[in-house]
N, C-alpha and C. Protein backbone atom coordinates (compact mmCIF):
# COMPACT_ATOMS: atom_id res chain seq x y z
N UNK A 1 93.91 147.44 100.90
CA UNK A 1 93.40 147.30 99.55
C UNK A 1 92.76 148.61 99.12
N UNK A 2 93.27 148.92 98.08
CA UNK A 2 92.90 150.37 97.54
C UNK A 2 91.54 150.54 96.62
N UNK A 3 90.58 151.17 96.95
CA UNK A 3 89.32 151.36 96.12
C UNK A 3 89.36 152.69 94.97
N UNK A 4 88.89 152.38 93.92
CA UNK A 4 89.20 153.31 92.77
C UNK A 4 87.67 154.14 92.59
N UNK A 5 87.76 155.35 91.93
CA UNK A 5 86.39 155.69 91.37
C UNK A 5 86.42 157.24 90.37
N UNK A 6 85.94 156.84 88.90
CA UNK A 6 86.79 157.89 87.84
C UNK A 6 85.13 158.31 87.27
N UNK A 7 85.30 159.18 87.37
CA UNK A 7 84.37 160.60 86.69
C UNK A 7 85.07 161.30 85.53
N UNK A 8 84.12 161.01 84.32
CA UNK A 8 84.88 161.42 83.51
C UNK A 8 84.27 162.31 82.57
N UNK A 9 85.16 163.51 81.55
CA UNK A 9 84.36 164.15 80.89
C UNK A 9 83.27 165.17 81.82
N UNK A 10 84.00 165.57 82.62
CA UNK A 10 83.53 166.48 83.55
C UNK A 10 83.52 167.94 82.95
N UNK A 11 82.38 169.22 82.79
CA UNK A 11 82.55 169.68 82.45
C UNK A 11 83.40 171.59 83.15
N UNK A 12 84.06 171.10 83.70
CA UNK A 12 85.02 172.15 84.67
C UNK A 12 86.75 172.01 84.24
N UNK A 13 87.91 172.99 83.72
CA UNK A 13 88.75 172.74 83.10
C UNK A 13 89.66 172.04 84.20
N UNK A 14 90.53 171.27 83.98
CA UNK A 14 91.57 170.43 84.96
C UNK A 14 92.18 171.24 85.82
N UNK A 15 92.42 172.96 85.93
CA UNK A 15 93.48 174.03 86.51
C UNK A 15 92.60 174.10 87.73
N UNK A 16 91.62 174.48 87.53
CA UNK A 16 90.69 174.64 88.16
C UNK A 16 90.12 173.48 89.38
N UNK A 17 89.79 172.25 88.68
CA UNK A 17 89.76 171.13 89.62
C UNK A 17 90.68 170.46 90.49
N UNK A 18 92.47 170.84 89.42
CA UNK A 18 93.08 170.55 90.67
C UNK A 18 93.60 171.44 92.12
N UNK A 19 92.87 172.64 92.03
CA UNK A 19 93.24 173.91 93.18
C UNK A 19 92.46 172.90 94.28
N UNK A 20 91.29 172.34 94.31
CA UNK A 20 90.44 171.78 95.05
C UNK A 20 90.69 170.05 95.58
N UNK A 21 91.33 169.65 94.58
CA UNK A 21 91.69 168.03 94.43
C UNK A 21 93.66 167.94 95.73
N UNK A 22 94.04 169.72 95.46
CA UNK A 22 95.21 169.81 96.55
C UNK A 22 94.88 169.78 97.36
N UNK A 23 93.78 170.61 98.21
CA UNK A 23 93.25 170.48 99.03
C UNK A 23 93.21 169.11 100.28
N UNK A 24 92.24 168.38 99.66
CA UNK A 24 92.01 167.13 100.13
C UNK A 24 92.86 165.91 99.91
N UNK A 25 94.05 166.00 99.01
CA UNK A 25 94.84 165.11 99.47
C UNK A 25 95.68 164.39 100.15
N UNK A 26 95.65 163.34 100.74
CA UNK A 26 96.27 162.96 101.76
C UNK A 26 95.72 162.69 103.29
N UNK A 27 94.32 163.26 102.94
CA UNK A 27 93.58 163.75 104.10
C UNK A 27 92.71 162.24 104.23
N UNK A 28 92.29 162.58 105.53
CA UNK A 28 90.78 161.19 106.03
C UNK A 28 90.01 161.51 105.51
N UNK A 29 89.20 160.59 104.88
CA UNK A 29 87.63 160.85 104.31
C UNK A 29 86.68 161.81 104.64
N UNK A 30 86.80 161.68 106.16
CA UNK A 30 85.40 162.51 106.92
C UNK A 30 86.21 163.58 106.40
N UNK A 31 87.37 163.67 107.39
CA UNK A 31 87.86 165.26 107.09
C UNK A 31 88.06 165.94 105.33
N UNK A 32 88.15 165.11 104.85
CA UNK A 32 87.92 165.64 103.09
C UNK A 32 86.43 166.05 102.95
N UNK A 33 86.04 165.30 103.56
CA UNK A 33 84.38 165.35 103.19
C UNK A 33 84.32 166.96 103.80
N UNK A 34 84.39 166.82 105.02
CA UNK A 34 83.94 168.21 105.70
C UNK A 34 84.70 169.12 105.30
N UNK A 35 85.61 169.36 104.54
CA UNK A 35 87.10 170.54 103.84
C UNK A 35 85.59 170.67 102.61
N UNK A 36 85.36 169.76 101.68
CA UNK A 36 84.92 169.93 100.82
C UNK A 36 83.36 170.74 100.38
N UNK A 37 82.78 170.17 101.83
CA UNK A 37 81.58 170.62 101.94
C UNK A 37 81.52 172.31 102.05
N UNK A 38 82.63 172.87 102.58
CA UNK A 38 82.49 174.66 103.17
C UNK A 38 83.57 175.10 101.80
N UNK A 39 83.93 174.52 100.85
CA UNK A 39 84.85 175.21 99.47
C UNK A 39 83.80 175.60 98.84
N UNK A 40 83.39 177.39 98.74
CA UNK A 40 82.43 177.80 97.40
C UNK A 40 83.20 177.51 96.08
N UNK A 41 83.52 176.13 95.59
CA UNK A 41 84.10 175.96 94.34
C UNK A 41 82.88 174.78 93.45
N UNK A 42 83.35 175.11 92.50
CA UNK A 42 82.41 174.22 91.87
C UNK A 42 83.00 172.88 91.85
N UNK A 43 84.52 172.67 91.75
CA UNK A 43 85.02 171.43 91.61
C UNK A 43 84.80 170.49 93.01
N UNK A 44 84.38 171.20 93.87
CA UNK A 44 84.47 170.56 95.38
C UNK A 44 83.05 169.70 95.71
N UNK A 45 81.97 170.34 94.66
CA UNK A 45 80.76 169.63 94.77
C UNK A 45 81.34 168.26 93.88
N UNK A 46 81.49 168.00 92.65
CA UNK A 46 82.15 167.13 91.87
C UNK A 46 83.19 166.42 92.67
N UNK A 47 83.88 166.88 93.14
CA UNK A 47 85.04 165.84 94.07
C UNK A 47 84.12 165.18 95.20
N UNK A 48 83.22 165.75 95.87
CA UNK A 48 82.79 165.08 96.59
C UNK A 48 81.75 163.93 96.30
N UNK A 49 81.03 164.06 95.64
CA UNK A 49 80.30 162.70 94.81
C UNK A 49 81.25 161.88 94.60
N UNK A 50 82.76 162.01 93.68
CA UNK A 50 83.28 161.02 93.57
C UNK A 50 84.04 160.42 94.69
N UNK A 51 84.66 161.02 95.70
CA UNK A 51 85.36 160.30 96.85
C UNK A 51 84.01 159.76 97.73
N UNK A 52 82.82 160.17 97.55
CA UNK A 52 81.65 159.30 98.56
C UNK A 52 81.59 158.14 97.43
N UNK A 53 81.46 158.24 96.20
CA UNK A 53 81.42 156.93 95.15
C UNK A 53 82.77 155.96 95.48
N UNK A 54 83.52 156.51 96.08
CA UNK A 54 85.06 155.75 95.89
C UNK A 54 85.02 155.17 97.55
N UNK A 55 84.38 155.55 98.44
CA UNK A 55 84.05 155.14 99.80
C UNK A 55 82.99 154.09 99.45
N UNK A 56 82.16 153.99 98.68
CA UNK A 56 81.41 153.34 98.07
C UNK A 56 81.67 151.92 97.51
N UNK A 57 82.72 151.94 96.80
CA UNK A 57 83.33 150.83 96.00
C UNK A 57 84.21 149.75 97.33
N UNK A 58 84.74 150.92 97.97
CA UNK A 58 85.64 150.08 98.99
C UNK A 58 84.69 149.16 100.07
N UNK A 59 83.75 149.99 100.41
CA UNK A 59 82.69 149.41 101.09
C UNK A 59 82.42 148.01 100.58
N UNK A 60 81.16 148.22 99.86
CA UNK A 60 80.98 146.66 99.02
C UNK A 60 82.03 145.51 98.61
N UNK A 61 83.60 145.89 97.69
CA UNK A 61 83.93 145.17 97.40
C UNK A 61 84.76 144.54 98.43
N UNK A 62 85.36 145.37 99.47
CA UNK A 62 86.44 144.97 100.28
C UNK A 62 86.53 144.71 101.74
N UNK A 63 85.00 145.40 102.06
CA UNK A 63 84.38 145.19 103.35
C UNK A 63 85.73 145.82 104.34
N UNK A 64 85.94 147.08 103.81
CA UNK A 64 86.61 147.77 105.28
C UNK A 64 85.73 148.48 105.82
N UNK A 65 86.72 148.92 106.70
CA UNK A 65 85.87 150.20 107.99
C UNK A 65 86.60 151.51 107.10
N UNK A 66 85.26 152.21 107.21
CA UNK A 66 85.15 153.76 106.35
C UNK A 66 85.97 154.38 107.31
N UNK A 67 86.06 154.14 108.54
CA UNK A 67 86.51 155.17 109.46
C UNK A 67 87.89 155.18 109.25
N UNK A 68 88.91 154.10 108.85
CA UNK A 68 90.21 154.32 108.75
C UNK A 68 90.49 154.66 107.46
N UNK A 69 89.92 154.82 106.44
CA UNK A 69 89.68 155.24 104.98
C UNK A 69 90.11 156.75 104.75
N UNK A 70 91.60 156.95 104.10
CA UNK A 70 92.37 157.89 102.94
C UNK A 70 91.98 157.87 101.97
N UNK A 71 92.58 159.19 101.46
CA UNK A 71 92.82 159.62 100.34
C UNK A 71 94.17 158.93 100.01
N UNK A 72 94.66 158.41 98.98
CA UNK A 72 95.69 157.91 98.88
C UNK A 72 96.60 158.88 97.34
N UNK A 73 94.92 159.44 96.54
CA UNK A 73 96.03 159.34 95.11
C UNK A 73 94.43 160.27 94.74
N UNK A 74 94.61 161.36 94.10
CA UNK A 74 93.02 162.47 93.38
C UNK A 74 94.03 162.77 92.41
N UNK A 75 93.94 162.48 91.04
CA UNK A 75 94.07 163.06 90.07
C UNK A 75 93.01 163.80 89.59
N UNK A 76 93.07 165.43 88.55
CA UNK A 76 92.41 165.70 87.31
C UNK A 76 93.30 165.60 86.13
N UNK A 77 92.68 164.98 85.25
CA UNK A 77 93.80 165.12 83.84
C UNK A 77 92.56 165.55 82.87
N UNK A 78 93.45 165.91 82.29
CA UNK A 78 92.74 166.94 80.92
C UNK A 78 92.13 165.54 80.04
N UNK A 79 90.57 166.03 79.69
CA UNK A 79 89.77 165.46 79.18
C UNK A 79 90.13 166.18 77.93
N UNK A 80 89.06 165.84 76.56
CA UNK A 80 88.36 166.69 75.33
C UNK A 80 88.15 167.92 75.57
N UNK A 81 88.68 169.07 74.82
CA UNK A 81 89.07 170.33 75.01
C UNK A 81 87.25 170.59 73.68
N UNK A 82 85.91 171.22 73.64
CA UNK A 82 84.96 171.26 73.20
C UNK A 82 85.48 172.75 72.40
N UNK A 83 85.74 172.95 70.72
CA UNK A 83 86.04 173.97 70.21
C UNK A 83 85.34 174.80 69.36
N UNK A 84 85.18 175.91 70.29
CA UNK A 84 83.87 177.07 69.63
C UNK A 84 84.52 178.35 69.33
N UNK A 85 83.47 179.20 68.58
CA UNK A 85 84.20 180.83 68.30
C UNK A 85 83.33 181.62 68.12
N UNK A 86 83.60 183.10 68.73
CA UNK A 86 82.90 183.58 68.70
C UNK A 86 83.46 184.85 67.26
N UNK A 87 82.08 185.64 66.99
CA UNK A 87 82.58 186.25 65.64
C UNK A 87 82.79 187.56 66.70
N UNK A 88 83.75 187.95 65.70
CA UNK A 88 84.24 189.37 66.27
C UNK A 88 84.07 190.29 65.05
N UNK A 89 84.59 191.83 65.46
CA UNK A 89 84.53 192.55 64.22
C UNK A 89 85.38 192.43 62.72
N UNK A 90 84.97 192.79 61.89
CA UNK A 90 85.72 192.68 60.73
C UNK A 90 86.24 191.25 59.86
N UNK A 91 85.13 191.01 60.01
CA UNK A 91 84.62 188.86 59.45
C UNK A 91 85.96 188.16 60.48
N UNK A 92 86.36 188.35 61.65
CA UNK A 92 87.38 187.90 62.25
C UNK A 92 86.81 186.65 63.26
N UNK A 93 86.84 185.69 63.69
CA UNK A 93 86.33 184.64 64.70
C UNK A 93 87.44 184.61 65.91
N UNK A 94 87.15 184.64 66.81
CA UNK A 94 88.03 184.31 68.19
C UNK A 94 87.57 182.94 68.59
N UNK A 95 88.92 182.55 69.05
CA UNK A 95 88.65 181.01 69.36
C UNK A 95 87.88 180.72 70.83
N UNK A 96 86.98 179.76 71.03
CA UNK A 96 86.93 179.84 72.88
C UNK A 96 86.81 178.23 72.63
N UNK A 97 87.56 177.79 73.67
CA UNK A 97 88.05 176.55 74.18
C UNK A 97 87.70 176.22 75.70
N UNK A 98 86.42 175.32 75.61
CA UNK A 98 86.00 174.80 76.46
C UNK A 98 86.24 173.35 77.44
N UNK A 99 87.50 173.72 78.30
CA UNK A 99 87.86 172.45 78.45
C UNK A 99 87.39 171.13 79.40
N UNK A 100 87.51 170.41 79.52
CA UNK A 100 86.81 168.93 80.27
C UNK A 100 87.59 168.34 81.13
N UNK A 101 87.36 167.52 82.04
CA UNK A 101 88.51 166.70 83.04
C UNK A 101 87.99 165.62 83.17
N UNK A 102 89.41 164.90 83.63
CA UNK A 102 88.81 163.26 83.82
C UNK A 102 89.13 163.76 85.28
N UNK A 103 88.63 163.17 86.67
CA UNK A 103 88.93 163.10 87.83
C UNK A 103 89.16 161.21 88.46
N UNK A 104 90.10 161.22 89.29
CA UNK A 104 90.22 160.10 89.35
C UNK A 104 90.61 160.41 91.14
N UNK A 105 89.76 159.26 92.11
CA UNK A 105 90.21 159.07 93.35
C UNK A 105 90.16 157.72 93.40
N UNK A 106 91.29 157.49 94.48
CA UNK A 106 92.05 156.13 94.86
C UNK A 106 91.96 156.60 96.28
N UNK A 107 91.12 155.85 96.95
CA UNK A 107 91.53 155.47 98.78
C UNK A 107 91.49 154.22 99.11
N UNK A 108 92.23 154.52 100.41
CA UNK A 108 92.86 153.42 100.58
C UNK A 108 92.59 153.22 102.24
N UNK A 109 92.92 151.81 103.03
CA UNK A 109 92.71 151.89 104.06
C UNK A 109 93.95 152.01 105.24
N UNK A 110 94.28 152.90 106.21
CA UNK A 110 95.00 153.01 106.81
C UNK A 110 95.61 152.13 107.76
N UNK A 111 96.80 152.20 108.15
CA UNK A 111 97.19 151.21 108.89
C UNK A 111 97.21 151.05 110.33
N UNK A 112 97.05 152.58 110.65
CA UNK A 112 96.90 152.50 112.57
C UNK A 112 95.39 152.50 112.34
């Protein structure tokens, strides 16, 4: 039985979160956990709250053992893109586009 857990409106762009979300997929919990803990990325602090929240859900609702507990499925998908500008010379504005992510983990419990 698969446990879900979605963070959303994150403020780090989706390119970025998924370099870190490749990482750890497919992987055991602990071992995601400990991949995640030594990544100087910013998305890796954020991934990790949510796969301990998603170890979390499985816990309570489904009463497995954490220890046989995957990664089954880490999406980022593009959230609300936040649209600002900065002025440049000659009354001209440049655009800057601040983008957002939804993150989504699904684990699941293993079978050996």
């Amino acid at each position: 039985m698969e446990a879900v857990a979605r963070t959303r409106f994150v403020r780090i762009s989706p390119r970025k979160l998924r370099l870190v979300c490749n990482l750890v997929a497919g992987k055991k919990v602990d071992q995601a956990l400990s991949i995640l803990q030594f990544t100087p990325k910013k998305g890796a602090k954020i991934l990790s709250k949510t796969l301990m929240a998603a170890v979390a859900n499985a816990r309570d609702q489904q009463n497995v053992d954490e220890d046989r507990l995957f990664i089954k499925r880490v999406t980022a998908d593009t959230g609300p893109t936040w649209k600002r500008s900065l002025q440049r010379a000659h009354m001209h504005a440049t655009p800057i586009l601040k983008r957002t992510s939804h993150l989504t983990v699904v684990v699941d419990e293993s079978a050996t």
